[in-house]
N, C-alpha and C. Protein backbone atom coordinates (compact mmCIF):
# COMPACT_ATOMS: atom_id res chain seq x y z
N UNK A 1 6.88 -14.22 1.11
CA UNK A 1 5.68 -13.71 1.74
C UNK A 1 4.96 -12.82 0.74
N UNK A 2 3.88 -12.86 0.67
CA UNK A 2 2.94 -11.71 0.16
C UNK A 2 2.66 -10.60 0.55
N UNK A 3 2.37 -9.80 -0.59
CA UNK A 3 1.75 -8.51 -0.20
C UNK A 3 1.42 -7.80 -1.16
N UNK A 4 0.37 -6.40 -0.42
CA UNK A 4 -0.50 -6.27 -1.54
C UNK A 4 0.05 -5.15 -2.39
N UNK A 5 -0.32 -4.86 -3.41
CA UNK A 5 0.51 -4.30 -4.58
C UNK A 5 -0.64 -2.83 -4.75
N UNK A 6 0.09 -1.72 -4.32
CA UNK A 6 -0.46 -0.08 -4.08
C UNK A 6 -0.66 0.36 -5.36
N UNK A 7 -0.09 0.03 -6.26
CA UNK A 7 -0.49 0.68 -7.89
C UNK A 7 -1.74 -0.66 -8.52
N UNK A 8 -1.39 -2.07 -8.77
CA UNK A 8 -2.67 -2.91 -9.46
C UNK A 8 -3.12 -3.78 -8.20
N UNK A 9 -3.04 -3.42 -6.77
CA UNK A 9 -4.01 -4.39 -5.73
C UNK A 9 -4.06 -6.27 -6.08
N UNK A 10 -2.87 -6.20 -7.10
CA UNK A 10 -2.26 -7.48 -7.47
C UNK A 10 -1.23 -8.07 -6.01
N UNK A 11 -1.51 -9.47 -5.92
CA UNK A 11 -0.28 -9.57 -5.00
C UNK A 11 0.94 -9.48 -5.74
N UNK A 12 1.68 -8.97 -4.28
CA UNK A 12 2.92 -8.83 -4.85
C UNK A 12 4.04 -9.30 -3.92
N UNK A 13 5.08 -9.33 -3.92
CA UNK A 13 5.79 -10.49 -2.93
C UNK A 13 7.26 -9.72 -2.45
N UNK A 14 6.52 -10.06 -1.30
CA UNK A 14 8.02 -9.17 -0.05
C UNK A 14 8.50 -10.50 -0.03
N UNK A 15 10.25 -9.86 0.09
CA UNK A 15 11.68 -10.95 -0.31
C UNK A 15 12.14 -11.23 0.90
N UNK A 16 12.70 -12.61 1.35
CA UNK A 16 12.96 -13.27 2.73
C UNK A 16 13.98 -12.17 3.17
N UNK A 17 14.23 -11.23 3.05
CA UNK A 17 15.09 -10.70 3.95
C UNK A 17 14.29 -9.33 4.17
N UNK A 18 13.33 -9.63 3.96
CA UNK A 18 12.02 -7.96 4.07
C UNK A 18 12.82 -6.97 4.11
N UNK A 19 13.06 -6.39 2.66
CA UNK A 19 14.20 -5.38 1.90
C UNK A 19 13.24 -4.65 0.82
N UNK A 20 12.92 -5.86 0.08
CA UNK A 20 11.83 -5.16 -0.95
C UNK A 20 10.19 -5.47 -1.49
N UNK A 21 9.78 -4.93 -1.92
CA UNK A 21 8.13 -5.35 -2.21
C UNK A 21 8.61 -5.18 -3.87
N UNK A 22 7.69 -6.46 -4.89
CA UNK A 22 8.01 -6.52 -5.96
C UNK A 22 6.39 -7.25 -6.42
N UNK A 23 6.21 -6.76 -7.46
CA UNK A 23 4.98 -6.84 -8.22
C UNK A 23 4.97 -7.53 -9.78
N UNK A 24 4.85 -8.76 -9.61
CA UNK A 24 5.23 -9.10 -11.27
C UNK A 24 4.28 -8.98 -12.13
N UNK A 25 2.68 -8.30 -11.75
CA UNK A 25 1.62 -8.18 -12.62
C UNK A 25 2.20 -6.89 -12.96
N UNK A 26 2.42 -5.70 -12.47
CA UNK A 26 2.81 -4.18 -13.21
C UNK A 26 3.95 -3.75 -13.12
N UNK A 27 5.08 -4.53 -12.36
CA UNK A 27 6.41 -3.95 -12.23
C UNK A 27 6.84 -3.50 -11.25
N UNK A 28 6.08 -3.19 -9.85
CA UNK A 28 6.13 -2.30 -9.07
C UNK A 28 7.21 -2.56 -8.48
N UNK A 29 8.09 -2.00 -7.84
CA UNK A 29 9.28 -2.56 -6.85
C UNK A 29 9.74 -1.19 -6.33
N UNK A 30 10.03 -1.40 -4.47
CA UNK A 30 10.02 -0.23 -3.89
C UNK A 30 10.51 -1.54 -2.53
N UNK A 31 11.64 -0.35 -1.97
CA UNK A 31 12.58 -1.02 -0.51
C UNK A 31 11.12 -0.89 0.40
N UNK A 32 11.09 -1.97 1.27
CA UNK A 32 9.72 -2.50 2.22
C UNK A 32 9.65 -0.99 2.67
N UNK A 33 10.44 -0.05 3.17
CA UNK A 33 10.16 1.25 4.10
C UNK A 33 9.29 2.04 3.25
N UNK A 34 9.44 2.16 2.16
CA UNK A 34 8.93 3.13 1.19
C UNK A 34 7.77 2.10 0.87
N UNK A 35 7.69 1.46 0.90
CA UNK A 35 6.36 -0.05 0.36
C UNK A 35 5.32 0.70 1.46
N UNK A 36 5.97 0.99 2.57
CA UNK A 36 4.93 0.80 4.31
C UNK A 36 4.29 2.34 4.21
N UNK A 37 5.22 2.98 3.82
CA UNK A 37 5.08 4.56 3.79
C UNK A 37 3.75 4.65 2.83
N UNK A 38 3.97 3.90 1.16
CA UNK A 38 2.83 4.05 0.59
C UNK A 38 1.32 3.68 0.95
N UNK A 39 1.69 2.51 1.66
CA UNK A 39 0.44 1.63 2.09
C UNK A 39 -0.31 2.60 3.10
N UNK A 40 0.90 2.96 4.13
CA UNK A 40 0.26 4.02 5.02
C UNK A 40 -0.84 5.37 4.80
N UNK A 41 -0.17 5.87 3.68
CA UNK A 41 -0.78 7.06 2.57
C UNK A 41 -2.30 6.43 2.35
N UNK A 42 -2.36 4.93 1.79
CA UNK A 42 -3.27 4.80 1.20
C UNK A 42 -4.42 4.32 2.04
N UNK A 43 -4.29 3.70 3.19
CA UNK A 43 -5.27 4.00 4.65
C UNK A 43 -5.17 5.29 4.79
N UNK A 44 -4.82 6.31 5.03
CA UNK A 44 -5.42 7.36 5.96
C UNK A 44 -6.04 7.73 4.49
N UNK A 45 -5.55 8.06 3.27
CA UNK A 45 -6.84 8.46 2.57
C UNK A 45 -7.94 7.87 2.23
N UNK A 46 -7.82 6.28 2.62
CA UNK A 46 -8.81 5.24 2.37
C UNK A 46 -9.88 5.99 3.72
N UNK A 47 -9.61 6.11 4.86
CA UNK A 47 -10.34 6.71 6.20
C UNK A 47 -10.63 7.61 5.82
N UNK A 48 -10.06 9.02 5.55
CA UNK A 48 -10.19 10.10 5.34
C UNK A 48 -12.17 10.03 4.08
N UNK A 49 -11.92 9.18 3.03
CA UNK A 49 -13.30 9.53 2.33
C UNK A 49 -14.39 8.68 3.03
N UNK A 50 -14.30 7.68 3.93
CA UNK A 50 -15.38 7.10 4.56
C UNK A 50 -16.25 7.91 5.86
N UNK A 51 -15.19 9.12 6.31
CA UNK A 51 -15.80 10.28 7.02
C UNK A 51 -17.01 10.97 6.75
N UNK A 52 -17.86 11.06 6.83
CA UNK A 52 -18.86 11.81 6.58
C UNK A 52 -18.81 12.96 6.95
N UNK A 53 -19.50 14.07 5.71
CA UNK A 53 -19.27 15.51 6.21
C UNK A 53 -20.57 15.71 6.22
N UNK A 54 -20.51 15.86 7.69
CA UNK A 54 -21.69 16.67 8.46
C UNK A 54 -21.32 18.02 9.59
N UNK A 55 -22.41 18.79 8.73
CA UNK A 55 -22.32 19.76 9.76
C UNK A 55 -22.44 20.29 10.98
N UNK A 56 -21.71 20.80 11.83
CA UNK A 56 -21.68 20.99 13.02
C UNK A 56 -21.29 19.91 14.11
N UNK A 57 -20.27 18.83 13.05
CA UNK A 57 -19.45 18.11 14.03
C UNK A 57 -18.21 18.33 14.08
């Protein structure tokens, strides 16, 4: 299965027993929990700058 790669946005490929995420364009490799954790990080700060700061909301 695929998936997307948090350091080069390269795919990168989760292993049939969804254990690890592995990246053969930069090396990346991290157990799927810690893969989900990063991805997670990288939506809420992906949300976090599409917020607009306006005042008095």
């Amino acid at each position: 299965m695929n998936a997307k790669c948090p350091e080069c946005s390269g795919v990168a490929t989760l292993d049939d027993e969804i254990t690890s995420v592995r990246c053969p364009h930069c090396g990346f490799e991290k157990g799927y929990e810690e893969y989900l954790e990063i991805m997670k990080d990288l939506a809420v700060n992906m949300a976090t700058d599409y917020i607009p700061d306006r005042p008095g909301l």
